[in-house]
PDB file of N, CA and C in Angstrom:
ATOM      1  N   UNK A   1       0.840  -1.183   0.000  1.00  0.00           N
ATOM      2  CA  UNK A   1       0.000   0.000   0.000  1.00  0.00           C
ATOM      3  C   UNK A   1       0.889   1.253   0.000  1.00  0.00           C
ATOM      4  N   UNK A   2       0.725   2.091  -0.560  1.00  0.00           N
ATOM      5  CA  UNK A   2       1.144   3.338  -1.288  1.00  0.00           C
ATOM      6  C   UNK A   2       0.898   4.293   0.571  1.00  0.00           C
ATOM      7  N   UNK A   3       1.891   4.885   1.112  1.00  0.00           N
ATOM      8  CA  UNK A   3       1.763   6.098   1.623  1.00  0.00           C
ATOM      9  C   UNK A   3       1.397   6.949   1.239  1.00  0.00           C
ATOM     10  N   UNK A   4       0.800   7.923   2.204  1.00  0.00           N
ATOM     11  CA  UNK A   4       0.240   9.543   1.599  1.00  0.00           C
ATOM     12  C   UNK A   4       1.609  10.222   1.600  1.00  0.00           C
ATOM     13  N   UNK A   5       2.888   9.910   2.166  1.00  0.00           N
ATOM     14  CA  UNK A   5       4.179  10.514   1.986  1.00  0.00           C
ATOM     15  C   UNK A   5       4.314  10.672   0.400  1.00  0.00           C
ATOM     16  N   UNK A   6       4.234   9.443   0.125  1.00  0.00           N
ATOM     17  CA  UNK A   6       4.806   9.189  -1.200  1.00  0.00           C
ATOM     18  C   UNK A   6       3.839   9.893  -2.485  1.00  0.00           C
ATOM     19  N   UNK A   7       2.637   9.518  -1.861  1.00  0.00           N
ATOM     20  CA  UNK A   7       1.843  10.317  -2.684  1.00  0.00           C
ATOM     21  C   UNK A   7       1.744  11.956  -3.094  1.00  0.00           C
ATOM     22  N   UNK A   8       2.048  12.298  -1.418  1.00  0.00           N
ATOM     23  CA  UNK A   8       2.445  13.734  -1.602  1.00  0.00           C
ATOM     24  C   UNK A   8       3.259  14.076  -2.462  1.00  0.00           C
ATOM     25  N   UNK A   9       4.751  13.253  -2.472  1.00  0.00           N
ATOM     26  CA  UNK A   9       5.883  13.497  -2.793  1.00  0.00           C
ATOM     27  C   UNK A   9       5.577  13.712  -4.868  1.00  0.00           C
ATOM     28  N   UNK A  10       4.393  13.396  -4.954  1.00  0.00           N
ATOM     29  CA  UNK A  10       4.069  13.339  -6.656  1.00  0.00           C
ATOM     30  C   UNK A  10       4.089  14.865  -6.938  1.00  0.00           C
ATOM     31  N   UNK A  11       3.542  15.577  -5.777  1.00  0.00           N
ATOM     32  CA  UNK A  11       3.183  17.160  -6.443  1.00  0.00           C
ATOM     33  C   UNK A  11       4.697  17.862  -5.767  1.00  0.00           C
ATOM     34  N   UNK A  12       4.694  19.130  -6.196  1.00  0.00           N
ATOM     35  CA  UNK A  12       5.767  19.789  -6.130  1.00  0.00           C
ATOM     36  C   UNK A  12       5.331  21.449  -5.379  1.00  0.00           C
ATOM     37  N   UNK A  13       6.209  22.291  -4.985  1.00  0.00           N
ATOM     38  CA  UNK A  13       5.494  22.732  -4.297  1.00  0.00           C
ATOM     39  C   UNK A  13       6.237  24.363  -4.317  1.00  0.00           C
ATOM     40  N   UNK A  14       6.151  25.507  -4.926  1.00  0.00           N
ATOM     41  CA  UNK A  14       7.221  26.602  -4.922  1.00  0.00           C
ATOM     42  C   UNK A  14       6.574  27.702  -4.265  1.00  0.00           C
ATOM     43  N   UNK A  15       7.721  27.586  -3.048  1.00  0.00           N
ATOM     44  CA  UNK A  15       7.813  28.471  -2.193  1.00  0.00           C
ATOM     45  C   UNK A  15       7.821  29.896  -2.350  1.00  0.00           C
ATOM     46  N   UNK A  16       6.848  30.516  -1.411  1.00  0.00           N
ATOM     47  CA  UNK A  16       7.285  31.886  -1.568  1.00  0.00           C
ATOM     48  C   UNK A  16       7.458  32.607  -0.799  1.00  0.00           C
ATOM     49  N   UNK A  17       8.740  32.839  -0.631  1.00  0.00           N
ATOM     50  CA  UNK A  17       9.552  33.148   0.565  1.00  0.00           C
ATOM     51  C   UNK A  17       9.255  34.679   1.497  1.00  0.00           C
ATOM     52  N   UNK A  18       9.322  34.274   2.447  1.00  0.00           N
ATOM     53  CA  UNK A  18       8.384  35.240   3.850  1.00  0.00           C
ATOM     54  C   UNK A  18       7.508  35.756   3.389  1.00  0.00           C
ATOM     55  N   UNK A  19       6.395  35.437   2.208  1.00  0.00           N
ATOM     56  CA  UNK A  19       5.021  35.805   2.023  1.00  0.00           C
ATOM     57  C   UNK A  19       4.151  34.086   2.411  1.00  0.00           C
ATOM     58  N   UNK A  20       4.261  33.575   3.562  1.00  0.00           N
ATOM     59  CA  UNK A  20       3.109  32.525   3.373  1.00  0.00           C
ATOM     60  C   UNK A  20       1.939  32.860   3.334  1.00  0.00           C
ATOM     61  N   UNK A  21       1.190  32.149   2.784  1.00  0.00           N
ATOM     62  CA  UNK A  21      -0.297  32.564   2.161  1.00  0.00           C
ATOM     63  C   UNK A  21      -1.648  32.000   2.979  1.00  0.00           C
ATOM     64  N   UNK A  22      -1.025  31.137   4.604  1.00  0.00           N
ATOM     65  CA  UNK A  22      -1.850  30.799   5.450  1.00  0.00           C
ATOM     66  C   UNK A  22      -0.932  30.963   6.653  1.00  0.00           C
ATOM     67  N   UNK A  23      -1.656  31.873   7.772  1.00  0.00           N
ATOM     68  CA  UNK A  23      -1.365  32.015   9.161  1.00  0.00           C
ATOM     69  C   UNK A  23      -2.272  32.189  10.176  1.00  0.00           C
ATOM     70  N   UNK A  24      -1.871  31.505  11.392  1.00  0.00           N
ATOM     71  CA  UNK A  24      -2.491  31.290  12.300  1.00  0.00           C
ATOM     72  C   UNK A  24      -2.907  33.103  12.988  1.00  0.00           C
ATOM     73  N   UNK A  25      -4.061  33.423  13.337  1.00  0.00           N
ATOM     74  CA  UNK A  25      -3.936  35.021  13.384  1.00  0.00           C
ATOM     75  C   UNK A  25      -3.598  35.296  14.673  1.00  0.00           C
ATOM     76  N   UNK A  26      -4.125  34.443  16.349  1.00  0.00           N
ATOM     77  CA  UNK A  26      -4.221  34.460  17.631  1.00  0.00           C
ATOM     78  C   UNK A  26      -3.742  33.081  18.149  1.00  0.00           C
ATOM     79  N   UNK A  27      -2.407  33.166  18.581  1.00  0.00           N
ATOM     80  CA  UNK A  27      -1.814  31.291  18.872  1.00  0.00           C
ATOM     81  C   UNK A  27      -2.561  31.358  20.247  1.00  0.00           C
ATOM     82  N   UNK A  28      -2.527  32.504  21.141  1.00  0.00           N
ATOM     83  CA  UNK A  28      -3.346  32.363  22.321  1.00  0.00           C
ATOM     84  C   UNK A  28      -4.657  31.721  22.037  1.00  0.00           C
ATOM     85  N   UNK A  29      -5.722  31.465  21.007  1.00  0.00           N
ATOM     86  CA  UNK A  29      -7.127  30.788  20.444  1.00  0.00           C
ATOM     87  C   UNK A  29      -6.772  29.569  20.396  1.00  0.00           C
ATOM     88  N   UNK A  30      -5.325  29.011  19.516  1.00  0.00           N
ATOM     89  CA  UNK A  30      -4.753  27.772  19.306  1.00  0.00           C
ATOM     90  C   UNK A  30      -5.370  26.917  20.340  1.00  0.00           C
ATOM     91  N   UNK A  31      -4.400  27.746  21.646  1.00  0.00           N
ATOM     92  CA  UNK A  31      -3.848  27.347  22.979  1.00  0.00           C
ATOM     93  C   UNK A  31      -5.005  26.647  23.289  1.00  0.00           C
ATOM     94  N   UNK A  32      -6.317  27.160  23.568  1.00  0.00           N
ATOM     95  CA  UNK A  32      -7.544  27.298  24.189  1.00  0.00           C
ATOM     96  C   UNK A  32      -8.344  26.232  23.488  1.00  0.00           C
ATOM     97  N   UNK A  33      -8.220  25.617  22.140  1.00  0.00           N
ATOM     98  CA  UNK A  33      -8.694  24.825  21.036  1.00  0.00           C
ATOM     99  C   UNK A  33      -8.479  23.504  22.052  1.00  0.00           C
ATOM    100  N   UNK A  34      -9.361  22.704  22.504  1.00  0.00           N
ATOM    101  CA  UNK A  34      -9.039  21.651  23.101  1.00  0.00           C
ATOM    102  C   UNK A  34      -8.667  20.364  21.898  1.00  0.00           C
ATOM    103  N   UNK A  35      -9.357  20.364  20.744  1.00  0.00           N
ATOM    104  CA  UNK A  35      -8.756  18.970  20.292  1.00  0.00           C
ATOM    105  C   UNK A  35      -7.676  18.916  18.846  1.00  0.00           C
ATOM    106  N   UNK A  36      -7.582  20.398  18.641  1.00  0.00           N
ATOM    107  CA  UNK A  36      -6.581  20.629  17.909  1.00  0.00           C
ATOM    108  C   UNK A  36      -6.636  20.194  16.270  1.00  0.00           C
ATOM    109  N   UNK A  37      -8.403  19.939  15.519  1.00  0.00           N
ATOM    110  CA  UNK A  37      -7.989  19.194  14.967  1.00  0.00           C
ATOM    111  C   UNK A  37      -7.559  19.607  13.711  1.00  0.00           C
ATOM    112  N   UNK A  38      -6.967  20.719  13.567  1.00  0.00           N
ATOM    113  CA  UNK A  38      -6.134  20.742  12.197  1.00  0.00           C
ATOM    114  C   UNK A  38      -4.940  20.204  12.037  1.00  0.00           C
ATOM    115  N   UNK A  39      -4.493  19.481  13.286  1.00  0.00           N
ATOM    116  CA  UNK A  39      -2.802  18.806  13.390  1.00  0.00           C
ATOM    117  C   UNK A  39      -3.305  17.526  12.984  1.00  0.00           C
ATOM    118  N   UNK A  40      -4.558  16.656  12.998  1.00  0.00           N
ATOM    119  CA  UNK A  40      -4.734  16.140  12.177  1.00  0.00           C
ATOM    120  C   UNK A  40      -5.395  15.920  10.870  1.00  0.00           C
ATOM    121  N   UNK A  41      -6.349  16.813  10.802  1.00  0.00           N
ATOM    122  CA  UNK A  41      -7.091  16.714   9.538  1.00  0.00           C
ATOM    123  C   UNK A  41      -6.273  16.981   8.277  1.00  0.00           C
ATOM    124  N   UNK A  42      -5.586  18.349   8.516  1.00  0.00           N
ATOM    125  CA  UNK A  42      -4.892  18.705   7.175  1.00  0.00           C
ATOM    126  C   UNK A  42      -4.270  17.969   6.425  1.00  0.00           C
ATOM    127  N   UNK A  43      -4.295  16.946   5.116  1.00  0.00           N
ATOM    128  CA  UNK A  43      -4.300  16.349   4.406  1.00  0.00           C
ATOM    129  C   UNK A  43      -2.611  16.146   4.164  1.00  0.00           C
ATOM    130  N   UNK A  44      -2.188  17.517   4.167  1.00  0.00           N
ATOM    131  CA  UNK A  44      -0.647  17.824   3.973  1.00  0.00           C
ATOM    132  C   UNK A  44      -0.018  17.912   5.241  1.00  0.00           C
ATOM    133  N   UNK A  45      -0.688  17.992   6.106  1.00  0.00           N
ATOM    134  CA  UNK A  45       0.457  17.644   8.078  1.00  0.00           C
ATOM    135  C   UNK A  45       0.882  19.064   7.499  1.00  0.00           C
ATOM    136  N   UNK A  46       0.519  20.091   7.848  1.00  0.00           N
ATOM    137  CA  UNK A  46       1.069  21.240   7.503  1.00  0.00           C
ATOM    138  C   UNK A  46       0.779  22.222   9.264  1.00  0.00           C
ATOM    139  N   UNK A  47      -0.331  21.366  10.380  1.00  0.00           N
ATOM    140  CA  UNK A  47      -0.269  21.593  11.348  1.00  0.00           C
ATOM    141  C   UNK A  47       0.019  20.964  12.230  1.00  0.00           C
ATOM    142  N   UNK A  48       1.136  20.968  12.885  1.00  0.00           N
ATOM    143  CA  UNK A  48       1.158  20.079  14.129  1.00  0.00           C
ATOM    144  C   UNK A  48       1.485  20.793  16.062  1.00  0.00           C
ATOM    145  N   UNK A  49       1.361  19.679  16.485  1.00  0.00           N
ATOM    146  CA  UNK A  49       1.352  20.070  17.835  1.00  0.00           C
ATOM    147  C   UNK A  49       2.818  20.656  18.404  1.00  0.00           C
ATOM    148  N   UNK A  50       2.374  21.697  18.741  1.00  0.00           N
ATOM    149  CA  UNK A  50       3.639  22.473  19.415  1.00  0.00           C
ATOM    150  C   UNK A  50       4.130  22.283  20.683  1.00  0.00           C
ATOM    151  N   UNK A  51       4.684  23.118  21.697  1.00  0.00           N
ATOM    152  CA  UNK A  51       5.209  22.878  23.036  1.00  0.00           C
ATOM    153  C   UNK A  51       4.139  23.844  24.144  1.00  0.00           C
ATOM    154  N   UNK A  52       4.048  23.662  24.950  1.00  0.00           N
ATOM    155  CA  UNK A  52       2.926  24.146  25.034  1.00  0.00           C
ATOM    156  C   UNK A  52       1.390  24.396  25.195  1.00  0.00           C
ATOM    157  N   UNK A  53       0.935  23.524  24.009  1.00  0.00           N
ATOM    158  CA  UNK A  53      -0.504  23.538  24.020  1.00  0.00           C
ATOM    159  C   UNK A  53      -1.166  24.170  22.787  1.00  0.00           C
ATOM    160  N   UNK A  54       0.398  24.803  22.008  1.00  0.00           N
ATOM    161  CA  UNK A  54       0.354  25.401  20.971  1.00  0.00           C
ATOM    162  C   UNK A  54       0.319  24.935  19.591  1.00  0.00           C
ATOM    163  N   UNK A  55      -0.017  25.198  18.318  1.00  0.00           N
ATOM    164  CA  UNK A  55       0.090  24.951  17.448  1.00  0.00           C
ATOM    165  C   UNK A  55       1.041  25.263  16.160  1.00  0.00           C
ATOM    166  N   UNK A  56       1.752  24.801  15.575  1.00  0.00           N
ATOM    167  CA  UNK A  56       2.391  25.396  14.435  1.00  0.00           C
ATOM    168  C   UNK A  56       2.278  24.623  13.362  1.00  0.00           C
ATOM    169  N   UNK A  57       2.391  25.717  12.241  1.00  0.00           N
ATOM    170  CA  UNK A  57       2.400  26.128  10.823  1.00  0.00           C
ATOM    171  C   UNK A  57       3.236  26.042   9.661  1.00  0.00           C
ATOM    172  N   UNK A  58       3.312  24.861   9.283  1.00  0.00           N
ATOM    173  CA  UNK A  58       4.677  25.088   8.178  1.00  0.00           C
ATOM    174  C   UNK A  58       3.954  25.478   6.293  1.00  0.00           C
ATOM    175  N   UNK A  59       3.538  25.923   5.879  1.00  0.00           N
ATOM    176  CA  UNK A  59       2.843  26.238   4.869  1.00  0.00           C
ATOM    177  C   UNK A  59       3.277  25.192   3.590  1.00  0.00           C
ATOM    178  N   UNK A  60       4.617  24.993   3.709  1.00  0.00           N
ATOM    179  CA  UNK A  60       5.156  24.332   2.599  1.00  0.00           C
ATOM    180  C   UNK A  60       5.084  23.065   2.386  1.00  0.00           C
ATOM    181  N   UNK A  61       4.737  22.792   1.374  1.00  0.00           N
ATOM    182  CA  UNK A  61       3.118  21.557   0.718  1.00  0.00           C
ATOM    183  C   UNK A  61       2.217  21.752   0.776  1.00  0.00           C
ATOM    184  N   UNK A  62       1.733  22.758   1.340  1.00  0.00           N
ATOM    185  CA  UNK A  62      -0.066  22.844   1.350  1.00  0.00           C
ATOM    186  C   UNK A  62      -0.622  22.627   0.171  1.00  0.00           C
ATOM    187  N   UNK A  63      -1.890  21.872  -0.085  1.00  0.00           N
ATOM    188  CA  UNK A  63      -2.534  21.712  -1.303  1.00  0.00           C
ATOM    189  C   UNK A  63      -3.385  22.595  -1.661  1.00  0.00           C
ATOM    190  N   UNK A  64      -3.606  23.607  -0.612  1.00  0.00           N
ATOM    191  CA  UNK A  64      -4.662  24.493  -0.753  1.00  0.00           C
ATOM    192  C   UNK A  64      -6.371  24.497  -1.240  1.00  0.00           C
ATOM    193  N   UNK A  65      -6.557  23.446  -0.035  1.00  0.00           N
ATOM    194  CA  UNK A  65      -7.509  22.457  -0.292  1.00  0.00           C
ATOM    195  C   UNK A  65      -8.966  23.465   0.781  1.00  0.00           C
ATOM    196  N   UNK A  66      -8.512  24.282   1.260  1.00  0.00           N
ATOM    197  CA  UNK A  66      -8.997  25.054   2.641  1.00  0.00           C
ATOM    198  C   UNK A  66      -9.343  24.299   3.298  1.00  0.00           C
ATOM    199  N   UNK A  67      -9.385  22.975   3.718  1.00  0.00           N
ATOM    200  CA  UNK A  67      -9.560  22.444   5.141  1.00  0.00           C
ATOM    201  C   UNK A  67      -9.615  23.107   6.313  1.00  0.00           C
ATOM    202  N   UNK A  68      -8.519  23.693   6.396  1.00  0.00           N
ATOM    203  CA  UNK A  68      -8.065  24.236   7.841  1.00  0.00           C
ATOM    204  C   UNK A  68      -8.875  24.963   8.117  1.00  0.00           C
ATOM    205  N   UNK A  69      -9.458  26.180   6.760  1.00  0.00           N
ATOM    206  CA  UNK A  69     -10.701  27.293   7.656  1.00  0.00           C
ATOM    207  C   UNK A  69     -11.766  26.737   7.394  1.00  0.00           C
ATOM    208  N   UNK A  70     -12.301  25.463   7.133  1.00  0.00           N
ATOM    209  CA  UNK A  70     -13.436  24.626   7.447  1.00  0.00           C
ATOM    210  C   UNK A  70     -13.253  24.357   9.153  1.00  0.00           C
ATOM    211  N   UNK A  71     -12.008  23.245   9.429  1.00  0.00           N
ATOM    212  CA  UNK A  71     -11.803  22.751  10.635  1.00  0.00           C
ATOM    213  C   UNK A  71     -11.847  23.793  11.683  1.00  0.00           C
ATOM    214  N   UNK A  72     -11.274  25.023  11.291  1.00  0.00           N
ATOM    215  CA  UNK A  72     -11.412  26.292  12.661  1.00  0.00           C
ATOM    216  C   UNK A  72     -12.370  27.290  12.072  1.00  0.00           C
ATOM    217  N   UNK A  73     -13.576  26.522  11.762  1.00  0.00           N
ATOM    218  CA  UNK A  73     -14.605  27.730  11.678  1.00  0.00           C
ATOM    219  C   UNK A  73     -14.923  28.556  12.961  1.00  0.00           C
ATOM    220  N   UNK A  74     -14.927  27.523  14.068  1.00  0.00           N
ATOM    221  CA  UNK A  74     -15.477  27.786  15.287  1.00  0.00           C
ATOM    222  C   UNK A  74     -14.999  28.998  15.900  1.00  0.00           C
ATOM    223  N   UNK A  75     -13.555  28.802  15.435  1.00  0.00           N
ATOM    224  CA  UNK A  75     -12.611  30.174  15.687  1.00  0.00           C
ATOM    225  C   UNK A  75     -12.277  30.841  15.175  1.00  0.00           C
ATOM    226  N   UNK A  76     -12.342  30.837  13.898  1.00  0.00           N
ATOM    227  CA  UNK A  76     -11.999  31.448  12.952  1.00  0.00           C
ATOM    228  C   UNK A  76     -10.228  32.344  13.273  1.00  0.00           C
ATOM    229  N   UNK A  77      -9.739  31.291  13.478  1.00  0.00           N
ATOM    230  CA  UNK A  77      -8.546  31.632  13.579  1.00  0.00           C
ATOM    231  C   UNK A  77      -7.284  31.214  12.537  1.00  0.00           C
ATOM    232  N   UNK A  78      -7.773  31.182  11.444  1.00  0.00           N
ATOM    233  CA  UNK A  78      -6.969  31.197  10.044  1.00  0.00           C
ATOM    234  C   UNK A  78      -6.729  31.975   9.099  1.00  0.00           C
ATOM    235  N   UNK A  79      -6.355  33.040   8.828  1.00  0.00           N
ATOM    236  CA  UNK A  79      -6.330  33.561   7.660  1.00  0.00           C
ATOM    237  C   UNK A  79      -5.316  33.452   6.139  1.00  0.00           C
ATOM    238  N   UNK A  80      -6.067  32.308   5.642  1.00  0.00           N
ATOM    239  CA  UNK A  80      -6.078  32.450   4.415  1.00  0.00           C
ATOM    240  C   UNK A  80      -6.558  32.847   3.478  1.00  0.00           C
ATOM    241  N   UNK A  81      -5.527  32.723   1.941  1.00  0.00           N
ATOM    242  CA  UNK A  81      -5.740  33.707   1.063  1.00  0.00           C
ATOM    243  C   UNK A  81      -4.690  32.426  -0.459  1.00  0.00           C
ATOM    244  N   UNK A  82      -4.860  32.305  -1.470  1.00  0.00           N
ATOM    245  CA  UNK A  82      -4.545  32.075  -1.877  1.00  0.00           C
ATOM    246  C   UNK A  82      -3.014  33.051  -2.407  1.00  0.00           C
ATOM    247  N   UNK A  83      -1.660  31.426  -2.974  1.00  0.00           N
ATOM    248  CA  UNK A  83      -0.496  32.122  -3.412  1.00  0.00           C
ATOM    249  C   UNK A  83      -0.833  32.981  -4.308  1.00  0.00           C
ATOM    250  N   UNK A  84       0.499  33.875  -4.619  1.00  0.00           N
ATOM    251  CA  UNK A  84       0.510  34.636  -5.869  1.00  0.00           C
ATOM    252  C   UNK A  84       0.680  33.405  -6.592  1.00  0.00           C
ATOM    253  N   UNK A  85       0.343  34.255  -7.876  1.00  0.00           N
ATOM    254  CA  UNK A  85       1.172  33.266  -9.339  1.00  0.00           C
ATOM    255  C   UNK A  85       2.088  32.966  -9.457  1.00  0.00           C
ATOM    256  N   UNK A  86       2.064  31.820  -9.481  1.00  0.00           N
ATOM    257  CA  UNK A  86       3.675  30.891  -9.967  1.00  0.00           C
ATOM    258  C   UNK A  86       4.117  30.103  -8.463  1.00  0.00           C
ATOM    259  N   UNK A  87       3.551  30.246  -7.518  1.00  0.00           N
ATOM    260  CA  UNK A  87       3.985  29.790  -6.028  1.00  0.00           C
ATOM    261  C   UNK A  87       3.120  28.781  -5.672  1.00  0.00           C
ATOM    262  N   UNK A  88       3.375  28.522  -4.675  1.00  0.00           N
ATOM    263  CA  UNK A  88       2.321  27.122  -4.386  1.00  0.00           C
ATOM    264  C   UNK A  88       2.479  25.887  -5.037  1.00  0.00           C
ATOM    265  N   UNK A  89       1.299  25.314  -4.816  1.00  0.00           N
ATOM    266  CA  UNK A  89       1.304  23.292  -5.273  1.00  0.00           C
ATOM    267  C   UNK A  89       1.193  23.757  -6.933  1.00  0.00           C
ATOM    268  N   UNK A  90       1.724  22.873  -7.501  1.00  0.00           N
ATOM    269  CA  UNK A  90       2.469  22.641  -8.455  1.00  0.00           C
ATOM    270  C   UNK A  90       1.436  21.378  -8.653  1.00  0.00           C
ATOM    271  N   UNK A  91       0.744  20.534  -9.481  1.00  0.00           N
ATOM    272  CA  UNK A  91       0.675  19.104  -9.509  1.00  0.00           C
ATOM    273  C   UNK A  91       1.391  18.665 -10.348  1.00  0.00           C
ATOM    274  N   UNK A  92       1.407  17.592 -10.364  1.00  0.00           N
ATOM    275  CA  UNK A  92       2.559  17.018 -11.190  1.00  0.00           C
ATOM    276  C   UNK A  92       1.751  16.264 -12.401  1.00  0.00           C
ATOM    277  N   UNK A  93       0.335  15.585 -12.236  1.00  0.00           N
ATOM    278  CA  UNK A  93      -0.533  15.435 -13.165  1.00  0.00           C
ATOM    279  C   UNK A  93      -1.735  16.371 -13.726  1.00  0.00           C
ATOM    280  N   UNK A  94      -1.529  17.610 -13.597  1.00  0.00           N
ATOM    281  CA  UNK A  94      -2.701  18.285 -13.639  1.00  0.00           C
ATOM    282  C   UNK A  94      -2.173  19.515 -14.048  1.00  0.00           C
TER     283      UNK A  94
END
């Protein structure tokens, strides 16, 4: 059986450097989020559990699928926005 690593590893992904195009707006809201679940839902592991109680953000792979401001509607503690042109997921079949 095929990993989602590997699967990921099909698309490609161009960075755009100190403009990420999804951030957490209040980590103090994170904190307070009891089940955290964008460290697991996000398709790309692009959130995981911090030190703390906190959450962090690595943007790079995101599929830009908006999960995350589905999963924190409650809090609305996401602000995203789609990359500029030419940045971001890349697919590799599409």
């Amino acid at each position: 059986m095929i990993q989602i690593a590997e699967k990921l590893y099909q698309n490609r992904y161009r960075v755009d450097e100190g403009r990420p195009h999804i951030k957490i707006k209040d980590q103090h809201i994170c904190s307070l989020c009891h089940d955290k679940s964008c460290t697991v839902l996000c398709p790309a592991g692009c959130y995981q559990r911090g030190e703390g109680n906190t959450v962090s953000l690595v943007t790079d792979g995101c599929l830009e699928c908006g999960t995350c401001q589905v999963i924190c509607l409650e809090h609305r503690n996401i602000l995203w926005e789609y990359p500029r042109g030419g940045f971001g997921i890349l697919y590799k079949f599409g």
